[in-house]
C-alpha atoms as a PDB file:
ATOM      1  CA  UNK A   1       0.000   0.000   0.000  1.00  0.00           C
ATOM      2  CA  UNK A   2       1.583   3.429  -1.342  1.00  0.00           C
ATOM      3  CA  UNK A   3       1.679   6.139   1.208  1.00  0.00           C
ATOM      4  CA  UNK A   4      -0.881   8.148   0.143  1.00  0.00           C
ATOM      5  CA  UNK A   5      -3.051   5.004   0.451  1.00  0.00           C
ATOM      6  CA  UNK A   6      -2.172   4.467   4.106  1.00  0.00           C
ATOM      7  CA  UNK A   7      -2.512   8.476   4.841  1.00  0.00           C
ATOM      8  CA  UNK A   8      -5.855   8.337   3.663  1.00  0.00           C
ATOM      9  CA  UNK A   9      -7.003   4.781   5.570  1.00  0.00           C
ATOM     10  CA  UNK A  10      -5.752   6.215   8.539  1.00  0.00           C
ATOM     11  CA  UNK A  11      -7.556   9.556   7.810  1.00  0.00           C
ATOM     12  CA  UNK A  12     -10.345   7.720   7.098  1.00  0.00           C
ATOM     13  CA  UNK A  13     -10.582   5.619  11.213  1.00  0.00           C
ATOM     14  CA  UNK A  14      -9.551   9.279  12.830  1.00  0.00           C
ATOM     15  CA  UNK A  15     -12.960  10.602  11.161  1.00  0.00           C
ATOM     16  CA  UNK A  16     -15.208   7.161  11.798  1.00  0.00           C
ATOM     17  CA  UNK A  17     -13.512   7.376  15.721  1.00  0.00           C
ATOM     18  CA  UNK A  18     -14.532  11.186  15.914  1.00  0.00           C
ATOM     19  CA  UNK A  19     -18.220  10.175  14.475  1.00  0.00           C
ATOM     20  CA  UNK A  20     -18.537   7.542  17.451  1.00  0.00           C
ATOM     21  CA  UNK A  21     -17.080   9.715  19.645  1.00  0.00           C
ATOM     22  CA  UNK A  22     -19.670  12.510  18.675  1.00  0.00           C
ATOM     23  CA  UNK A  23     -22.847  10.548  18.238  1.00  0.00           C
ATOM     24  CA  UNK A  24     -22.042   8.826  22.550  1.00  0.00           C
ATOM     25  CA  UNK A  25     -21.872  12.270  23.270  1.00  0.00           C
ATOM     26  CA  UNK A  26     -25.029  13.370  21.769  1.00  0.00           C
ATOM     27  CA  UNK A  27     -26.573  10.483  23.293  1.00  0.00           C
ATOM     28  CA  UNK A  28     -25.679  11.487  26.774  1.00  0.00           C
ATOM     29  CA  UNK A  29     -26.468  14.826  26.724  1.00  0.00           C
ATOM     30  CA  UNK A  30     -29.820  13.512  25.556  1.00  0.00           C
ATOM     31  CA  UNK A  31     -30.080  11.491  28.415  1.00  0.00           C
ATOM     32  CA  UNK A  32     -28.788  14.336  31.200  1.00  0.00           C
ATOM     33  CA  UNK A  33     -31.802  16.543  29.570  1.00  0.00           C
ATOM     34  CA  UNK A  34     -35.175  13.438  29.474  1.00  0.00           C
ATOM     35  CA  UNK A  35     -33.509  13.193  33.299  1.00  0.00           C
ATOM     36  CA  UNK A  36     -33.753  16.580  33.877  1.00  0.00           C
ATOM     37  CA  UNK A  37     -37.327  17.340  32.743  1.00  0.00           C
ATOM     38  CA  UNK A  38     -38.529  14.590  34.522  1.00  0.00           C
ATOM     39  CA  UNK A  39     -36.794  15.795  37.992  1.00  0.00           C
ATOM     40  CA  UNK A  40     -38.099  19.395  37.151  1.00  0.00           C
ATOM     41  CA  UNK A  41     -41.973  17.953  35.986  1.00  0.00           C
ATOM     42  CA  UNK A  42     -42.226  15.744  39.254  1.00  0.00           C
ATOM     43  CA  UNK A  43     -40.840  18.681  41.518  1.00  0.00           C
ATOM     44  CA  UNK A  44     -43.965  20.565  39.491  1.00  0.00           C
ATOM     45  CA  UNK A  45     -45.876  17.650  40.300  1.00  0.00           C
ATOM     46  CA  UNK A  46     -44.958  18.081  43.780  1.00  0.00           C
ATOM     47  CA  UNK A  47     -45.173  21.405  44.438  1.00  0.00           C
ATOM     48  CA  UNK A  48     -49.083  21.761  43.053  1.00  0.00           C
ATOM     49  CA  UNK A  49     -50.251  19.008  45.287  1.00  0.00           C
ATOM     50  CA  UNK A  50     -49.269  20.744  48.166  1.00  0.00           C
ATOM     51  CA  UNK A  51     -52.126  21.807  50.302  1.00  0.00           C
ATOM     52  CA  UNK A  52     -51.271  25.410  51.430  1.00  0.00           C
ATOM     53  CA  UNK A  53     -53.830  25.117  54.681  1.00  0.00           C
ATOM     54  CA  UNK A  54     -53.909  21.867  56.066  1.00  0.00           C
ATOM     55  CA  UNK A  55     -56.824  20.330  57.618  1.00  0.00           C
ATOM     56  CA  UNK A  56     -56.693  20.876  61.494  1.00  0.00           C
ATOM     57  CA  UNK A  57     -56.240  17.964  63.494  1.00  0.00           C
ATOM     58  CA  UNK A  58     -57.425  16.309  66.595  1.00  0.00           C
ATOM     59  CA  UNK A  59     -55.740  14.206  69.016  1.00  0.00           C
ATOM     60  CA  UNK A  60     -53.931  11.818  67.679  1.00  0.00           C
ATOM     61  CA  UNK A  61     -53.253  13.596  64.514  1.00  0.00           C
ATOM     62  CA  UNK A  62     -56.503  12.571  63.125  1.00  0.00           C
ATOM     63  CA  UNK A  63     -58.411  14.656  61.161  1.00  0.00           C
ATOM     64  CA  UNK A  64     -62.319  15.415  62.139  1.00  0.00           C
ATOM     65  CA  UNK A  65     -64.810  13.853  60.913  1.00  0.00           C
ATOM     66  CA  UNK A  66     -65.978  16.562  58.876  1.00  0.00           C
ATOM     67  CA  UNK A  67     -62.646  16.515  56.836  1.00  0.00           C
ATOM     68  CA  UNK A  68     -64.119  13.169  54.671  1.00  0.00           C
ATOM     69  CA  UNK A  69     -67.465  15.185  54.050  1.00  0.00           C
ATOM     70  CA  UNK A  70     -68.383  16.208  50.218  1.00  0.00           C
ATOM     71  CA  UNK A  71     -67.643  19.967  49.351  1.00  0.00           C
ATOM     72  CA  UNK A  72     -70.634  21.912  49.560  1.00  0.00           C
ATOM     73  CA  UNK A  73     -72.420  20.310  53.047  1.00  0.00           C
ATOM     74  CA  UNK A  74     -72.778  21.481  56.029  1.00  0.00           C
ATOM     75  CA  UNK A  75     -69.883  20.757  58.437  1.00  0.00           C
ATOM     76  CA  UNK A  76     -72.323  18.413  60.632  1.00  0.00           C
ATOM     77  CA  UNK A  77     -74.418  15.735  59.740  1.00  0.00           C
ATOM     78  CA  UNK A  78     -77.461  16.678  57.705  1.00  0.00           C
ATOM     79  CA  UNK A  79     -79.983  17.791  59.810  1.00  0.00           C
ATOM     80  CA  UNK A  80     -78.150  17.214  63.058  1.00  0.00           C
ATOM     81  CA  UNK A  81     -78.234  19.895  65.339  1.00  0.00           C
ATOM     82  CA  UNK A  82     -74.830  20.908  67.151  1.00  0.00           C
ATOM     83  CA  UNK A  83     -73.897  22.403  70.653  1.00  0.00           C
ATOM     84  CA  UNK A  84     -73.945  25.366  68.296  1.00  0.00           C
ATOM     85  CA  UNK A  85     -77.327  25.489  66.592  1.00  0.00           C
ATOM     86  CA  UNK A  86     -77.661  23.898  63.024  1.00  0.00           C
ATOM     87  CA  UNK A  87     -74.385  23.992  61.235  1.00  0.00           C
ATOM     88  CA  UNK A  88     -73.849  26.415  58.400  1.00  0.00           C
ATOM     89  CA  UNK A  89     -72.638  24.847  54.871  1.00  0.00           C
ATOM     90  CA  UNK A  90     -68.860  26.581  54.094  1.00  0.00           C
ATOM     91  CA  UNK A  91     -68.695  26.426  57.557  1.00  0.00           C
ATOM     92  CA  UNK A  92     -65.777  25.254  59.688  1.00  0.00           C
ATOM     93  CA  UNK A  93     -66.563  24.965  63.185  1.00  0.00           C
ATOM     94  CA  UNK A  94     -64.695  27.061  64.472  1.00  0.00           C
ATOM     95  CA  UNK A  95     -66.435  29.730  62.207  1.00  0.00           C
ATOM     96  CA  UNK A  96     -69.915  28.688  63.022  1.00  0.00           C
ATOM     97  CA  UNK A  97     -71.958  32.052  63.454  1.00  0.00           C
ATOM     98  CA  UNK A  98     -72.267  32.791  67.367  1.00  0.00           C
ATOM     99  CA  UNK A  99     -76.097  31.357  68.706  1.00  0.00           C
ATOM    100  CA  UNK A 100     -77.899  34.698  69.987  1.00  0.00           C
ATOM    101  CA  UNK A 101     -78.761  34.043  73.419  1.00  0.00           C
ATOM    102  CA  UNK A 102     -82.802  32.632  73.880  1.00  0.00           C
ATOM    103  CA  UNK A 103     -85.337  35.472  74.808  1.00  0.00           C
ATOM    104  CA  UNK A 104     -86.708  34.674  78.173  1.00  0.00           C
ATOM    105  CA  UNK A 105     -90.338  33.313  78.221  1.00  0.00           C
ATOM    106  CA  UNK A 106     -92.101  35.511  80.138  1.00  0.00           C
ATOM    107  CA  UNK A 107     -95.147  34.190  82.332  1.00  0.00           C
ATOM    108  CA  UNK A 108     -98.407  36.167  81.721  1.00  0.00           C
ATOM    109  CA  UNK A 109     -99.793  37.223  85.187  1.00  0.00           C
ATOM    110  CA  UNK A 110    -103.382  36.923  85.535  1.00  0.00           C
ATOM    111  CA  UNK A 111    -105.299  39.150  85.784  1.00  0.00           C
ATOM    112  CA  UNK A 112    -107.044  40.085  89.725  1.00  0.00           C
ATOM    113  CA  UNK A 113    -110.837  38.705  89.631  1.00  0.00           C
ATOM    114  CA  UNK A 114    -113.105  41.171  91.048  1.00  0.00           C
ATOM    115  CA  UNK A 115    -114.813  39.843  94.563  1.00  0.00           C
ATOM    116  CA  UNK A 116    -118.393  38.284  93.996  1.00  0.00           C
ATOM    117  CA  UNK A 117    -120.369  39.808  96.861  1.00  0.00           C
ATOM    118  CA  UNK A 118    -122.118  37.108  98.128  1.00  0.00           C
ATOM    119  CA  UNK A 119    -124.598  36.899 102.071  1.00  0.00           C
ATOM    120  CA  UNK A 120    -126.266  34.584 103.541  1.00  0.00           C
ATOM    121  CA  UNK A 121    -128.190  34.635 106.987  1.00  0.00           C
ATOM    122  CA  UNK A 122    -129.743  31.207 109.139  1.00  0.00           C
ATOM    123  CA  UNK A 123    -130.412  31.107 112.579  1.00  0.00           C
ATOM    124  CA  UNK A 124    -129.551  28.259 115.801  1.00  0.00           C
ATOM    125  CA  UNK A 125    -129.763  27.826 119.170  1.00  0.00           C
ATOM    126  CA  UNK A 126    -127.377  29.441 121.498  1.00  0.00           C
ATOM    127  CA  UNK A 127    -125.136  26.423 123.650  1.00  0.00           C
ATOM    128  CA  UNK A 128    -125.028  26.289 127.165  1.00  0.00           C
ATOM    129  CA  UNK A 129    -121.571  27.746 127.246  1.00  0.00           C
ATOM    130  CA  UNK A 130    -120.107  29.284 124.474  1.00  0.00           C
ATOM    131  CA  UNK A 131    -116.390  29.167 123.959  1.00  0.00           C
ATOM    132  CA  UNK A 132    -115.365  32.951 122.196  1.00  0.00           C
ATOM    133  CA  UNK A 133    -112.071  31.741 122.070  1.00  0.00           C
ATOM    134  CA  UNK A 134    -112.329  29.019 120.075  1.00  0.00           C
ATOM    135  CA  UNK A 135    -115.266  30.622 118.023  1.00  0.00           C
ATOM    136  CA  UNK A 136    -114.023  33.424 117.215  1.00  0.00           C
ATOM    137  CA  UNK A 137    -110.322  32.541 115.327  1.00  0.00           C
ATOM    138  CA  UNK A 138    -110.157  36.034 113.872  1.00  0.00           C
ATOM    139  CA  UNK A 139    -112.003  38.339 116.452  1.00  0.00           C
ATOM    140  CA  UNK A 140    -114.200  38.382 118.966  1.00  0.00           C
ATOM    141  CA  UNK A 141    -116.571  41.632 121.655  1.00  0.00           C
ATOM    142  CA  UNK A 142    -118.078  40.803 124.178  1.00  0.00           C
ATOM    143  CA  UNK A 143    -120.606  43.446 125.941  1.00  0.00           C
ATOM    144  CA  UNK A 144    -122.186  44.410 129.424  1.00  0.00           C
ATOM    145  CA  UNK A 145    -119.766  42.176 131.943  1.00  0.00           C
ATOM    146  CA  UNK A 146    -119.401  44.996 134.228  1.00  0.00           C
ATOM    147  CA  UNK A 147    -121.351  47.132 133.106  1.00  0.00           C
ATOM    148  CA  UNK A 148    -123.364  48.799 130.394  1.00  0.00           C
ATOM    149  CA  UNK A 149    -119.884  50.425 128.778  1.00  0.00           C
ATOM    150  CA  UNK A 150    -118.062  47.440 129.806  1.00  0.00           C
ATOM    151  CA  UNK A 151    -116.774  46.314 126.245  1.00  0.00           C
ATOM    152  CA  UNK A 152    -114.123  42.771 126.273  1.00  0.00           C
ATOM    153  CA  UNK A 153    -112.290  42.282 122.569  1.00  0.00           C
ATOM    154  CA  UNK A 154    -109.915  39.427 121.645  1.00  0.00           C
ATOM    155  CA  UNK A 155    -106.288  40.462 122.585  1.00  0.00           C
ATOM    156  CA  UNK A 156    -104.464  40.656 119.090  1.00  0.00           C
ATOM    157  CA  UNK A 157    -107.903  40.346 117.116  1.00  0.00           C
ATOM    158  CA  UNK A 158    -108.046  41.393 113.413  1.00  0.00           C
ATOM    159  CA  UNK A 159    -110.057  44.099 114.478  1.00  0.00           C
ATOM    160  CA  UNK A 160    -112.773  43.454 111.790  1.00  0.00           C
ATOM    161  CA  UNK A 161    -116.048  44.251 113.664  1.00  0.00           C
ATOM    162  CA  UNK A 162    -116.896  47.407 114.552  1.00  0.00           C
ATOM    163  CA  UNK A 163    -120.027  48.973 117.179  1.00  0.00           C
ATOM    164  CA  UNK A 164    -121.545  51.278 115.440  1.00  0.00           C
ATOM    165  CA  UNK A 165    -123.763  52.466 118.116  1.00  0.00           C
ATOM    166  CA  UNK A 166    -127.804  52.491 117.485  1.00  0.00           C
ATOM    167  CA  UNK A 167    -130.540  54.672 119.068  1.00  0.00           C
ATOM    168  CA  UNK A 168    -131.540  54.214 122.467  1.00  0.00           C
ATOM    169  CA  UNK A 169    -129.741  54.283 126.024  1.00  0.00           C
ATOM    170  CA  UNK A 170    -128.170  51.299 126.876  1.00  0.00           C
ATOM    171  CA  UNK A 171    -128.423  49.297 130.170  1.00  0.00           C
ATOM    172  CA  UNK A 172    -126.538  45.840 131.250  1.00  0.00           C
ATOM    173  CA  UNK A 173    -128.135  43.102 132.686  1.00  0.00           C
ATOM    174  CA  UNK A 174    -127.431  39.249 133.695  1.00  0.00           C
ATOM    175  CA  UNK A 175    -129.943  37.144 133.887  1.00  0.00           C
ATOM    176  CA  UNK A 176    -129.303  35.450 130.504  1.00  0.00           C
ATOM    177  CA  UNK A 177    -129.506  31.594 130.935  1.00  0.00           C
ATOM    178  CA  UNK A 178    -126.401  30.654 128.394  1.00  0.00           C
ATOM    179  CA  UNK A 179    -123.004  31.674 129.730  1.00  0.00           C
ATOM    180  CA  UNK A 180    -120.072  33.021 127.665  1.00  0.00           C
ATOM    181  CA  UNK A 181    -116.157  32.599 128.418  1.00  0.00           C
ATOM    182  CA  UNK A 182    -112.650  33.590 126.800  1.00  0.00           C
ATOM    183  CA  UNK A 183    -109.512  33.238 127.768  1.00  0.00           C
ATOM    184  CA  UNK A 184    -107.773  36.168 125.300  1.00  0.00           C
ATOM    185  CA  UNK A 185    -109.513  38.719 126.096  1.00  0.00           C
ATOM    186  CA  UNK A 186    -108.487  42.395 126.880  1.00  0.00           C
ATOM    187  CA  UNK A 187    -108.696  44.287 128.988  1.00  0.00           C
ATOM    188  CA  UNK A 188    -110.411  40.948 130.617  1.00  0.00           C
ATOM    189  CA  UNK A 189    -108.122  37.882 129.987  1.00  0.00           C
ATOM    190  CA  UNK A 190    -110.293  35.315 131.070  1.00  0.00           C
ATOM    191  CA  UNK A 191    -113.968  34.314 132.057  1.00  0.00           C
ATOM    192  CA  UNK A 192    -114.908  31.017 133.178  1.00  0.00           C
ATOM    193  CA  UNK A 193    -118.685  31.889 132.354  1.00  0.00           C
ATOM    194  CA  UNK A 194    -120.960  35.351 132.155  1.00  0.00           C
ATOM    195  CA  UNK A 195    -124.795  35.598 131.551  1.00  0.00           C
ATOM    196  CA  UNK A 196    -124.058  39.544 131.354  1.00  0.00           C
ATOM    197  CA  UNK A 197    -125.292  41.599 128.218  1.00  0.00           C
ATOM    198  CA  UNK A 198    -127.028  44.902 127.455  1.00  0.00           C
ATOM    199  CA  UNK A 199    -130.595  45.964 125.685  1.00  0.00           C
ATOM    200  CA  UNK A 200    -132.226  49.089 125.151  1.00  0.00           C
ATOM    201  CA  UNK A 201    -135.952  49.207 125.482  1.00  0.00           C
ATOM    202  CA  UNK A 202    -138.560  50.909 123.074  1.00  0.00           C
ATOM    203  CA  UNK A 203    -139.717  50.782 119.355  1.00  0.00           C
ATOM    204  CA  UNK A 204    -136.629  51.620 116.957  1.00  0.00           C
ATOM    205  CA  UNK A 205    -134.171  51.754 119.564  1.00  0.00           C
ATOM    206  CA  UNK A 206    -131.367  48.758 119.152  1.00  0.00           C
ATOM    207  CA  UNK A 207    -127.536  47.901 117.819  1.00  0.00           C
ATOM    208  CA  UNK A 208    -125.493  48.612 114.708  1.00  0.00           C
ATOM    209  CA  UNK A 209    -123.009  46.599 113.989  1.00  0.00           C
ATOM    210  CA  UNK A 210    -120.421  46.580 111.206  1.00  0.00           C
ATOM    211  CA  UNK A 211    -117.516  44.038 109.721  1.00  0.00           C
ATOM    212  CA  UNK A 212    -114.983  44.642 107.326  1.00  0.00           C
ATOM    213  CA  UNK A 213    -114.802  42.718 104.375  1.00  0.00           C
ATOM    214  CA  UNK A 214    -111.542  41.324 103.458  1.00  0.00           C
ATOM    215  CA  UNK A 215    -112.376  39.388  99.861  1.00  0.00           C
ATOM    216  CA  UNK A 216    -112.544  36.179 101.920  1.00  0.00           C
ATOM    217  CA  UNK A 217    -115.411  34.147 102.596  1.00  0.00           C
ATOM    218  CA  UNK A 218    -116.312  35.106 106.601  1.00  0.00           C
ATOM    219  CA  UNK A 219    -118.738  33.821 109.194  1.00  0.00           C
ATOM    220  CA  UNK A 220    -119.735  36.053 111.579  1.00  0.00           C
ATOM    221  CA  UNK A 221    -121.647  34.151 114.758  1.00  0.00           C
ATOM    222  CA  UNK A 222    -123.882  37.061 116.744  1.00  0.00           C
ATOM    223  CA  UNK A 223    -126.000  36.227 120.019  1.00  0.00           C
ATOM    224  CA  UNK A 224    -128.506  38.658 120.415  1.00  0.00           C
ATOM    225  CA  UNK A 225    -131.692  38.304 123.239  1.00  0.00           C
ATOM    226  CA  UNK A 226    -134.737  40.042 123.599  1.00  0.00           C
ATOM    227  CA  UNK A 227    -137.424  40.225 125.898  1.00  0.00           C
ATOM    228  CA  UNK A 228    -141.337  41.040 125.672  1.00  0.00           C
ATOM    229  CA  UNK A 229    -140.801  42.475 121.975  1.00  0.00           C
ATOM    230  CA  UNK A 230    -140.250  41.306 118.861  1.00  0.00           C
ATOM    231  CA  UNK A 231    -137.035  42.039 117.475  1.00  0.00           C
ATOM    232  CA  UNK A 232    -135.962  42.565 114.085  1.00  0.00           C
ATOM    233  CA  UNK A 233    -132.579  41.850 112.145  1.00  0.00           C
ATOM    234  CA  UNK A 234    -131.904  43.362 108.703  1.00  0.00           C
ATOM    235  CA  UNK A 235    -128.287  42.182 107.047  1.00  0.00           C
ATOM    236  CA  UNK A 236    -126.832  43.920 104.176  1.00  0.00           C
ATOM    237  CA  UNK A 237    -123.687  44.839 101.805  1.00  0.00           C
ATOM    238  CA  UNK A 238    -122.352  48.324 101.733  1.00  0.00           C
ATOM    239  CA  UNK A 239    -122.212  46.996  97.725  1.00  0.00           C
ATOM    240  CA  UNK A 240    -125.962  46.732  97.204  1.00  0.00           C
ATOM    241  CA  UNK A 241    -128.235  44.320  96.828  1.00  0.00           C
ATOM    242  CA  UNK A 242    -131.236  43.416  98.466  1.00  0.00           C
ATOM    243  CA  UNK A 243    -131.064  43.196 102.295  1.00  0.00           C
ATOM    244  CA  UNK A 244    -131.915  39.817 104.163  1.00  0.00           C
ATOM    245  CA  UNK A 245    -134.450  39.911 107.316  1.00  0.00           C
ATOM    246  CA  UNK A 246    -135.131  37.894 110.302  1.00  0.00           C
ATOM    247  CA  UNK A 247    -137.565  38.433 113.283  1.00  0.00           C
ATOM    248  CA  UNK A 248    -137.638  36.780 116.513  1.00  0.00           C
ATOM    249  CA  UNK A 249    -140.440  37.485 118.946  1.00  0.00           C
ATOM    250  CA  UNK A 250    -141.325  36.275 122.853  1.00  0.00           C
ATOM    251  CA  UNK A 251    -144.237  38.261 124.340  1.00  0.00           C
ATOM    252  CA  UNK A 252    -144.039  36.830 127.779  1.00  0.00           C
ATOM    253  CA  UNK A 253    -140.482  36.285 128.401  1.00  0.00           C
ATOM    254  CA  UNK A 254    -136.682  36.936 127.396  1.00  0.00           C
ATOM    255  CA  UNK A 255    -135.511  34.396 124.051  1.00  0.00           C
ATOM    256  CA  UNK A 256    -131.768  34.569 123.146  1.00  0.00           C
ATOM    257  CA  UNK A 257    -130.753  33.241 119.609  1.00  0.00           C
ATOM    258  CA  UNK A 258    -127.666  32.925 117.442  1.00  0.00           C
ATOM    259  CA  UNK A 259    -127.837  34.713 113.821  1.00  0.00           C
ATOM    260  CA  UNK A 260    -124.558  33.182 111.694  1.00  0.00           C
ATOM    261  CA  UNK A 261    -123.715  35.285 108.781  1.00  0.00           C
ATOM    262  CA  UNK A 262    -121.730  34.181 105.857  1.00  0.00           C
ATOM    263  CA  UNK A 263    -120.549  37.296 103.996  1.00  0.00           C
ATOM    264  CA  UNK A 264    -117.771  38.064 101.150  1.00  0.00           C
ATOM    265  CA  UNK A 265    -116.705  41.421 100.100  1.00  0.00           C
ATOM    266  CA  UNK A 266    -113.990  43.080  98.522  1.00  0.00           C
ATOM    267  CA  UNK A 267    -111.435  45.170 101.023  1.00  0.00           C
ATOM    268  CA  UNK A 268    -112.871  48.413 101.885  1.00  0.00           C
ATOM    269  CA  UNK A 269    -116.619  47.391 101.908  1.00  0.00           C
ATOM    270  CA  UNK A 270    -118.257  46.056 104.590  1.00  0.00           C
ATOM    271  CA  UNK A 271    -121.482  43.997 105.963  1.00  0.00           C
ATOM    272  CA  UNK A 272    -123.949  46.147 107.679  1.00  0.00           C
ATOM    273  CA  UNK A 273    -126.109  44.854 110.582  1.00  0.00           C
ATOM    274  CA  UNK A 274    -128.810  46.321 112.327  1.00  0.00           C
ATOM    275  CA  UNK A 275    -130.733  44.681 115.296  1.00  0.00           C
ATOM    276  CA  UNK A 276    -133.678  46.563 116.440  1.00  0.00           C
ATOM    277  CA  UNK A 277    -137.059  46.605 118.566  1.00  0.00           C
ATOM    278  CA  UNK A 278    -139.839  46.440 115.842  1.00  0.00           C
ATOM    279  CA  UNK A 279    -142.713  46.142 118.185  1.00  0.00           C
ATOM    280  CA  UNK A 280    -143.327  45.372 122.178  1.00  0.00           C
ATOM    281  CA  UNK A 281    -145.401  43.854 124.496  1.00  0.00           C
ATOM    282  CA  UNK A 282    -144.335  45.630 127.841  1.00  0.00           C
ATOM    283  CA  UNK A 283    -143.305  49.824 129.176  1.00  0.00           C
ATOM    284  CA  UNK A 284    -139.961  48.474 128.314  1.00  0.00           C
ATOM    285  CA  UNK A 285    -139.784  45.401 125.622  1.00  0.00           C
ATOM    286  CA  UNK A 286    -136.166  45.531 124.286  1.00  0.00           C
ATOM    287  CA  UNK A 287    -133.673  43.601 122.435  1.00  0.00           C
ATOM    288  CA  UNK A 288    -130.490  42.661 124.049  1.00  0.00           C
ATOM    289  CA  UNK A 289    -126.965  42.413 122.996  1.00  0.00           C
ATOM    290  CA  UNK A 290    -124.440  39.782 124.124  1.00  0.00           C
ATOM    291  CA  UNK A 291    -121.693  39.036 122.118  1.00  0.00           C
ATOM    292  CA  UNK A 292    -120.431  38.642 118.407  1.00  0.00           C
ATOM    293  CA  UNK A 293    -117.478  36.558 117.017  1.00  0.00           C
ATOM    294  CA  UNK A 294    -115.791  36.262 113.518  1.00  0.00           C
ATOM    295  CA  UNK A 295    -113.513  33.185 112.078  1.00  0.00           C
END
């Protein structure tokens, strides 16, 4: 092989060795890039799944139970009502709207009833011995035991009945056959047993009596007498109405009876009672007055 033969053979492997060399190096480079885009697209990847407010946890770590619930509900579960109220969809809760505090129920108050009036009058017998005491729980007079001023009330009584006088003098007297006692009186404390009372003798002369109404139901027990006369007792409201009448008559002799009352009015009224001679049989018929009690 001539010289120029060999220069160019040998020309000819420098320029195939170059090619090789040229074409690994392209194919490396090639390779350094594909590994390069994928680093840099899963670093993308990466970086865009990354939640930039994470769910808050419980204990443990774990999330709520609300975390696992579909976009768009209501942070509780449908229909369920919370410490809070009814959740609120969008809600966390932690942002749940704050519960306005419940009005107070107020309680109407009825309205006060106005005070039927109502009265009622019967007559009894008068007891052998009758207790004032017991009786008469609220109040109690007693008149005539020593004389015809002497007036005995129930220590501490309600003070409901009232003397309202009458026409004619008055005069005491004991020869009733029942007996009366106490043992609260004033200024008397006690009495075992009186047949002391007073009367006043003529046509129209006699006893007022009054007792305050409290808007309870009351019984009033009065012992009243007469003798030779007939007496007459009229019972009324200071409200109205028609008045209710009794009449008790003895020509020969005294009679004592008990009149019980049953009487409601409203406070500040009052049930009127009026006990007087309506005709007589002697120069001094008359009706007596012993003693009255209220429970």
């Amino acid at each position: 092989m001539t010289d120029d033969e060999l220069r160019r053979t040998g020309i000819d492997r420098g320029l195939s060795t170059a090619r090789r060399i040229a074409r690994h190096r392209h194919r490396r480079r090639w390779t350094v890039e594909a590994l390069t885009a994928v680093v840099c697209l899963a670093a993308l990847v990466a970086y865009l799944s990354i939640d930039p407010e994470p769910e808050p946890r419980g204990e443990g770590g774990a999330l709520p139970d609300a975390a696992s619930t579909p976009a768009g509900r209501p942070t509780g579960l449908p229909g369920q009502v919370t410490e809070a109220g009814v959740a609120s969809p969008g809600l966390r809760p932690r942002q749940r709207p704050p519960t306005p505090p419940p009005s107070p129920s107020l309680t109407p108050t009825p309205a006060p009833q106005p005070t039927t009036p109502l009265l009622s009058v019967d007559r009894a017998d008068v007891p052998a011995i009758v207790d004032l005491t017991h009786l008469g729980t609220r109040d109690w007079v007693h008149w005539g035991l020593r004389g015809p001023d002497s007036v005995v009330r129930k220590r501490g009584g309600s003070g409901e009945l009232r003397d309202e006088g009458g026409p004619g003098a008055r005069s005491s007297y004991d020869t009733d056959p029942e007996l009366f006692g106490w043992r609260d009186g004033a200024p008397v404390q006690g009495e075992g047993g009186t047949s002391t009372g007073i009367h006043t003798c003529g046509v129209g002369n006699g006893f007022r009596l009054a007792v305050l109404g409290s808007g309870e139901l009351r019984t009033v027990h009065l012992f009243a007498g007469l003798w030779m006369a007939r007496g007459r007792l009229d019972v009324r409201l200071s409200t109205g109405g028609p008045t209710s009448t009794l009449r008790l008559e003895d020509p020969h002799t005294n009679h004592s009876a008990q009149f019980v009352v049953r009487f409601r009015v409203a406070p500040g009224q009052k049930l009127l009672i009026s006990w007087t001679t309506e005709e007589t049989f002697n120069d001094c018929g008359n009706v007596a007055l012993r003693a009255v009690a209220l429970r």
